[in-house]
Structures are given as structure tokens and as C-alpha cells.
Protein backbone atom coordinates (compact mmCIF):
# COMPACT_ATOMS: atom_id res chain seq x y z
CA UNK A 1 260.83 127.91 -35.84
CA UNK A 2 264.42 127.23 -35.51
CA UNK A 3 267.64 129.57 -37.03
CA UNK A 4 267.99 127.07 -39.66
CA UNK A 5 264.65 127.98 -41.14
CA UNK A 6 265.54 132.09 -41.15
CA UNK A 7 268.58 133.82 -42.96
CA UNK A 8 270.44 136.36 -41.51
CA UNK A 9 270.88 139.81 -42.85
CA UNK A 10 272.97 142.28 -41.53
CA UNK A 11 271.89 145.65 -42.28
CA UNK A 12 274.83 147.66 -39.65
CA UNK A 13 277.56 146.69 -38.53
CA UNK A 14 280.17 149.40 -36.26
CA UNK A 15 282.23 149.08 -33.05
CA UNK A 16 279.00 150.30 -30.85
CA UNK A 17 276.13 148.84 -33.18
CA UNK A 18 274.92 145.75 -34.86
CA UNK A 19 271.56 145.58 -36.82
CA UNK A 20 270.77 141.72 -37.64
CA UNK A 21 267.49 140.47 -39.63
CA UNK A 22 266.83 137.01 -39.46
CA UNK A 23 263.91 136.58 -42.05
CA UNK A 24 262.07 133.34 -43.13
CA UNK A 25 258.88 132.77 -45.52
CA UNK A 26 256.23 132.89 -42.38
CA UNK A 27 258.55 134.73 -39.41
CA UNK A 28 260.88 137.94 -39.11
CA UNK A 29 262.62 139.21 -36.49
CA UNK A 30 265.30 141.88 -35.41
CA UNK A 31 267.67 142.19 -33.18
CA UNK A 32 269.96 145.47 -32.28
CA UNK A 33 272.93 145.42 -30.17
CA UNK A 34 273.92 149.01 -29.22
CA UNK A 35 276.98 150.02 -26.48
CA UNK A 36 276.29 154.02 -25.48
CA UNK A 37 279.78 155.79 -25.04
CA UNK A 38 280.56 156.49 -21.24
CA UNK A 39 280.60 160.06 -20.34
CA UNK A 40 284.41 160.34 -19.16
CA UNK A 41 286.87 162.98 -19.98
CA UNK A 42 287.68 162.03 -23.09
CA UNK A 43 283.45 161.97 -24.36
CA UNK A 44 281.63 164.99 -23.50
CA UNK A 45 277.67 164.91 -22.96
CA UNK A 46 277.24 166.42 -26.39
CA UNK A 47 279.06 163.42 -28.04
CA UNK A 48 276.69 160.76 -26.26
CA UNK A 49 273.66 162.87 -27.42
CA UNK A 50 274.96 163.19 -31.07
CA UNK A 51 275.42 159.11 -31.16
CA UNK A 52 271.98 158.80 -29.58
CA UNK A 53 270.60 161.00 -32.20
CA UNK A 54 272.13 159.00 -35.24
CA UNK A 55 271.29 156.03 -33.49
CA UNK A 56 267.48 157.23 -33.52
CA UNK A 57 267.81 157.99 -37.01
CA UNK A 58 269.45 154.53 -38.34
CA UNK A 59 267.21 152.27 -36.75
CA UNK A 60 264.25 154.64 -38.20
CA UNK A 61 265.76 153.81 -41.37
CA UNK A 62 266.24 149.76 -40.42
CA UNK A 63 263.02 148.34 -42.03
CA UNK A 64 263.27 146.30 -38.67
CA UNK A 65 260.89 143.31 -38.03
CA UNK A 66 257.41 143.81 -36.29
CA UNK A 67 258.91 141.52 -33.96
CA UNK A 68 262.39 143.63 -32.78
CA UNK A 69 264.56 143.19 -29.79
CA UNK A 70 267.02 145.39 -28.72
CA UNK A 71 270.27 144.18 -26.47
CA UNK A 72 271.55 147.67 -24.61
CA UNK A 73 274.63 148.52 -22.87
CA UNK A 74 273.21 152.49 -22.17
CA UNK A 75 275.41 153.44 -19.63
CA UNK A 76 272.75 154.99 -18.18
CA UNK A 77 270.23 155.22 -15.44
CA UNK A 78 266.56 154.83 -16.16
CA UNK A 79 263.83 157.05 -15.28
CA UNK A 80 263.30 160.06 -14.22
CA UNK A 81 259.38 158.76 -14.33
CA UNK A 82 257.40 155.98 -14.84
CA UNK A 83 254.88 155.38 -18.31
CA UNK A 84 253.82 153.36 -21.06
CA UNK A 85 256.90 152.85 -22.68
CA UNK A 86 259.68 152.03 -19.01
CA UNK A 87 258.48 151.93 -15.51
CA UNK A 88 259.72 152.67 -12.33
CA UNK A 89 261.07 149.34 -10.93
CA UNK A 90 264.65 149.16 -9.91
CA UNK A 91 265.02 153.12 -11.04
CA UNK A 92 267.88 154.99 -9.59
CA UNK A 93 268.79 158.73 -9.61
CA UNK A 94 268.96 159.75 -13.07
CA UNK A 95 271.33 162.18 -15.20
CA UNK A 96 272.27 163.64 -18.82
CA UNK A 97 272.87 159.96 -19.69
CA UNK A 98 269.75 158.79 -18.33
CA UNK A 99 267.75 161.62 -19.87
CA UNK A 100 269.18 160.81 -23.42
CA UNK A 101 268.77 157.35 -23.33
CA UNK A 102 264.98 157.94 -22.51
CA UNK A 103 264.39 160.51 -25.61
CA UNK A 104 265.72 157.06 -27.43
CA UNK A 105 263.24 155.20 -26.29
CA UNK A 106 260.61 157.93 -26.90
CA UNK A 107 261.48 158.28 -30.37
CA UNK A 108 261.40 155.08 -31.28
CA UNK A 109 258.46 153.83 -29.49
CA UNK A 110 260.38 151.16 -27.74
CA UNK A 111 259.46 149.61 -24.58
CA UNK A 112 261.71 148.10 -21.58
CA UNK A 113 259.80 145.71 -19.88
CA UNK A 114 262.95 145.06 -17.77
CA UNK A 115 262.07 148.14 -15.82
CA UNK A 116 258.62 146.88 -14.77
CA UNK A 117 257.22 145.41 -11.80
CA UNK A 118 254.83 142.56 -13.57
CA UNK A 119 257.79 141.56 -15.77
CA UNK A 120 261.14 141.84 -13.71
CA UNK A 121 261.78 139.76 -10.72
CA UNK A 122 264.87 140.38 -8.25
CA UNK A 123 267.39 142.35 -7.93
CA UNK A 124 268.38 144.81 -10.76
CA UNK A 125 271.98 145.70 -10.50
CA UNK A 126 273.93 144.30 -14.13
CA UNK A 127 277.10 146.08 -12.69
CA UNK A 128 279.96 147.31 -10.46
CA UNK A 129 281.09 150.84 -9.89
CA UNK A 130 284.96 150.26 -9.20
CA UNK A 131 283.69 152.35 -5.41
CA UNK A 132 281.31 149.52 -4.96
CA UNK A 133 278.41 150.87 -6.52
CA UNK A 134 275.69 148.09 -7.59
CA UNK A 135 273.89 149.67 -10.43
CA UNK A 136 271.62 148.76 -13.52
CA UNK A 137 272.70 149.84 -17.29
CA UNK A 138 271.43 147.05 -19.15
CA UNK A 139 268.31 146.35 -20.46
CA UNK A 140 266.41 144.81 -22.74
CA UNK A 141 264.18 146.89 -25.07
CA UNK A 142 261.48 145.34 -27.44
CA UNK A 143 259.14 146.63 -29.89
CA UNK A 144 254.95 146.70 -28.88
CA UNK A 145 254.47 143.40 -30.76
CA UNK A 146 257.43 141.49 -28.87
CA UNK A 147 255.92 143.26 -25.36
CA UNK A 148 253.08 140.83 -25.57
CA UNK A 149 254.82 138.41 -25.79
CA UNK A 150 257.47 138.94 -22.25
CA UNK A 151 256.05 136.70 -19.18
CA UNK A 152 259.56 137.32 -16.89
CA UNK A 153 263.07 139.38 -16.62
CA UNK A 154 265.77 138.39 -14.59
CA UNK A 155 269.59 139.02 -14.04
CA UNK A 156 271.49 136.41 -13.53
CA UNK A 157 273.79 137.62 -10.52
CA UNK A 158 275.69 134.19 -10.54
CA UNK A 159 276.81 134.63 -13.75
CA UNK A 160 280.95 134.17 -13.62
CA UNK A 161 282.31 136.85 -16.03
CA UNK A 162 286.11 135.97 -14.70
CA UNK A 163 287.58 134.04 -17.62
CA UNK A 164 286.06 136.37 -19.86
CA UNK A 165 287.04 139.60 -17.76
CA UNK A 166 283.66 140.64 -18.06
CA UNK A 167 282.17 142.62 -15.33
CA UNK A 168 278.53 142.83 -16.24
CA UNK A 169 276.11 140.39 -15.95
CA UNK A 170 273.74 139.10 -18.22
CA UNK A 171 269.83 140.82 -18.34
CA UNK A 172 267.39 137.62 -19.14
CA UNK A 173 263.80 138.25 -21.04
CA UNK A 174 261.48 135.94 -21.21
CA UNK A 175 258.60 135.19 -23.92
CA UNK A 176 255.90 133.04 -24.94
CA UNK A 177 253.08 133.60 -27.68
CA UNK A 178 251.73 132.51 -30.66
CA UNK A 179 252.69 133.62 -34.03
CA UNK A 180 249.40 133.42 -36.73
CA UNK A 181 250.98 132.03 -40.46
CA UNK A 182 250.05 134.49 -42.98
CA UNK A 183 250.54 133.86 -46.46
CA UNK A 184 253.97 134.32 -48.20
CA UNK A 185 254.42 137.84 -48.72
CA UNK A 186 254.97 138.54 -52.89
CA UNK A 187 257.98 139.73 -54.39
CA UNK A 188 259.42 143.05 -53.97
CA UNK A 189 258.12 145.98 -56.19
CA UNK A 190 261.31 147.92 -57.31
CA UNK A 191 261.12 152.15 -57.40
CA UNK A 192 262.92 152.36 -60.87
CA UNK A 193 263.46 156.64 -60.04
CA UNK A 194 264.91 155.48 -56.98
CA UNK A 195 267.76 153.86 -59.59
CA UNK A 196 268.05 156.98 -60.82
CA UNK A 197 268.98 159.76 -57.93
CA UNK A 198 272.34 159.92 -57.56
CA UNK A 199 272.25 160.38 -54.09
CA UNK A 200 269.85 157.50 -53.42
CA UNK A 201 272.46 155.32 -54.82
CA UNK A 202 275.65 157.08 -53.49
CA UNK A 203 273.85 155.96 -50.51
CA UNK A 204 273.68 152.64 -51.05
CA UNK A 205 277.46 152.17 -51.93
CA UNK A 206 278.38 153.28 -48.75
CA UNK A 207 275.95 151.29 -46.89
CA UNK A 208 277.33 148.41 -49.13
CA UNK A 209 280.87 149.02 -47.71
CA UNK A 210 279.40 148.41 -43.73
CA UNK A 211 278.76 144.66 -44.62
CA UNK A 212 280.92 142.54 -42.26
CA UNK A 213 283.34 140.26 -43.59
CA UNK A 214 283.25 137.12 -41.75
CA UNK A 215 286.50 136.49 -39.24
CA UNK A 216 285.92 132.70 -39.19
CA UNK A 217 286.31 129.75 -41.57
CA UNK A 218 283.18 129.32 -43.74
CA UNK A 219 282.29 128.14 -46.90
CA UNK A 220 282.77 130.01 -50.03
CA UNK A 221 279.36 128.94 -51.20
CA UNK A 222 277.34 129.46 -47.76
CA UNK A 223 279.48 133.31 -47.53
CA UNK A 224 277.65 134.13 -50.96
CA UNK A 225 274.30 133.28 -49.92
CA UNK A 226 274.67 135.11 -47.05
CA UNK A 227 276.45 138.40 -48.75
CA UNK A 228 273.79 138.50 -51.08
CA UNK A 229 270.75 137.96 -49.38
CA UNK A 230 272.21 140.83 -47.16
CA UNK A 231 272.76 142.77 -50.32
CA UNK A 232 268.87 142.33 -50.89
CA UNK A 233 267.93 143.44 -47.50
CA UNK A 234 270.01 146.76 -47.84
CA UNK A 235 268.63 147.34 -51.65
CA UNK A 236 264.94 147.09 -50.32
CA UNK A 237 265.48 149.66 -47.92
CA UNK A 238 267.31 152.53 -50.50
């Protein structure tokens, strides 16, 4: 399975989250990139919680692949306690952040196998407190399906963030499996009420007005493809 074989749809796009399907006749897959605010003085603990909370309730609404991955800046600590979904491997103290970013995880039956001791292998730490502090706040979530699939984590400590001015450093997953072919998948069934409520549609033309316009040179032809095939994704799911 390569990219060229899967289009892309992307289903959110805002300055904290990005919802991308990639879907093909025998293979989907998700992927969600999501930076939490940072509690400061300027965002109180209710604000994080509030974004958590619509966060929740977008992806619930995603129609994401069996097959999701999720790519998470939390600024956060995790856990107060190990279980199924994160364990206690590299876990620090926690705090509001920490405790809000594990409801997430609750709710939406995600699993962090970057937090457990059969998966994750050295140190933990994906960034620098301006005091010093090493500390971990990014992870890499996955849905049940794609946990059977993880063999290893890793971060890679020698990554060299200067010429970017980045000052994190990359959290590696791991997989390997084997996907079974099923049959093409027949065409959608339309709800023709659903054409009908006025607030189902109303909806839809704002979710319509979230598609990203792209910021690099690409072909007329190839842009409509990929506008409406996105268009698709986002009418299946009103």
C-alpha cells in the first residue's frame, strides 16, 4: 500500500487540529494532529477543558478509520494510574492538564502505547522546561485495531530541532501486521430527510467553509479531485 494508492480527505482543519482520511478501495486510515493550549496566564484550566471537550466531541463525529492514529502535543503529564487504555511507564506527577487529557483518552477509547513498558524503549522526555526540566508531553495515541499492530516506541533524543527552532523531539511508533482484503465496500446509501433539516444542512455549510485551501503550487485539475472527494467525505458524515 503506498499514498499513491489512497486519497486524502480532510475532514478539520484549525490552528490546534487537523483531521486527515486517506481512503483507498481495500485500506483506510486516519490520522489526527491535535496541540492542547498551555495553561499560562493568558488560558485558564477551564479553557483547556472546554477545547478538550469539543475535541472529544469532533472526533466522535469524524467517521475516522478502524485503523486511526493520533499525533499529540497534550501539554500534559500522563497518569495518575496505570490501565487498559495508558500505562505507567515514564509517568510523572500529574495535574489539571494531565487529568483532562486522560478523560480524552477515556472517552474516546484511545490507547497510548507510548506509555507502556512492552512497547516503549528508553528514555521518555520529548522536551525542555526553560529551568531544565526533562519532561514527556508527546505521545502517540492509536485506536484498538492500530494497537495490534505497535511492536516498538522510541524518542529520538538526537533529533536536531536548531534550524527549525524546534524544541521538542520527535515520539517514534512502530508497526507491523497484516491487513485481510475484503471486498469493495458498495456505494453510499443517501438519508434523503437528512436533505431536508435545515439544521443538518446549515451544518454542513459551515463544515464546508473549514476545507483548507492549499498554500502551494498544484494543479488545477489534481486541487478538484482532491476538493471534491473531501466534499464527499464531509457529505457522508451530515
Amino acid at each position: 500500500i503506498s499514498f499513491a494508492q489512497l486519497r486524502p480527505a480532510i475532514s478539520c482543519a484549525d490552528p490546534r487540529r487537523l483531521v486527515l482520511h486517506l481512503h483507498g478501495p481495500q485500506f483506510s486510515c486516519s490520522f489526527v494532529v491535535l496541540h492542547a493550549p498551555c495553561r499560562s496566564q493568558h488560558t485558564s484550566i477551564e479553557e483547556i477543558e472546554t477545547w478538550w471537550a469539543h475535541t472529544t466531541d469532533l472526533l466522535a463525529k469524524a467517521e475516522l478509520a478502524p485503523m486511526t492514529w493520533l499525533f499529540v502535543d497534550a501539554n500534559a503529564p500522563l497518569e495518575t494510574s496505570a490501565c487498559d487504555n495508558f500505562g505507567d511507564h515514564g509517568s510523572e506527577p500529574s495535574n489539571d492538564q494531565g487529568r483532562l487529557f486522560e478523560q480524552f483518552i477515556l472517552a474516546g477509547q484511545w490507547f497510548a502505547p507510548t506509555t507502556m513498558s512492552w512497547c516503549h524503549g528508553g528514555p521518555h522526555s520529548t522536551w525542555t522546561h526553560p529551568r531544565g526540566h526533562r519532561l514527556r508531553r508527546d505521545y502517540v495515541l492509536c485506536s484498538e485495531q492500530a494497537l495490534r499492530w505497535c511492536t516498538a516506541s522510541w524518542t529520538d533524543q538526537a533529533h536536531d530541532g536548531g534550524f527549525a527552532h524546534e524544541d521538542h523531539v520527535p515520539v517514534c511508533l512502530q508497526h507491523s501486521g497484516w491487513w485481510y482484503i475484503e471486498p469493495s465496500s458498495a456505494k453510499p446509501q443517501w438519508d434523503r430527510c437528512a436533505f431536508l433539516d435545515p439544521v443538518r444542512c446549515h451544518e454542513f455549510q459551515q463544515a464546508l467553509a473549514t476545507l483548507p485551501m492549499p498554500s502551494w503550487t498544484v494543479h488545477i485539475n489534481d486541487h478538484a479531485d482532491h476538493f471534491q472527494h473531501s466534499v464527499m467525505q464531509l457529505a457522508r458524515q451530515f
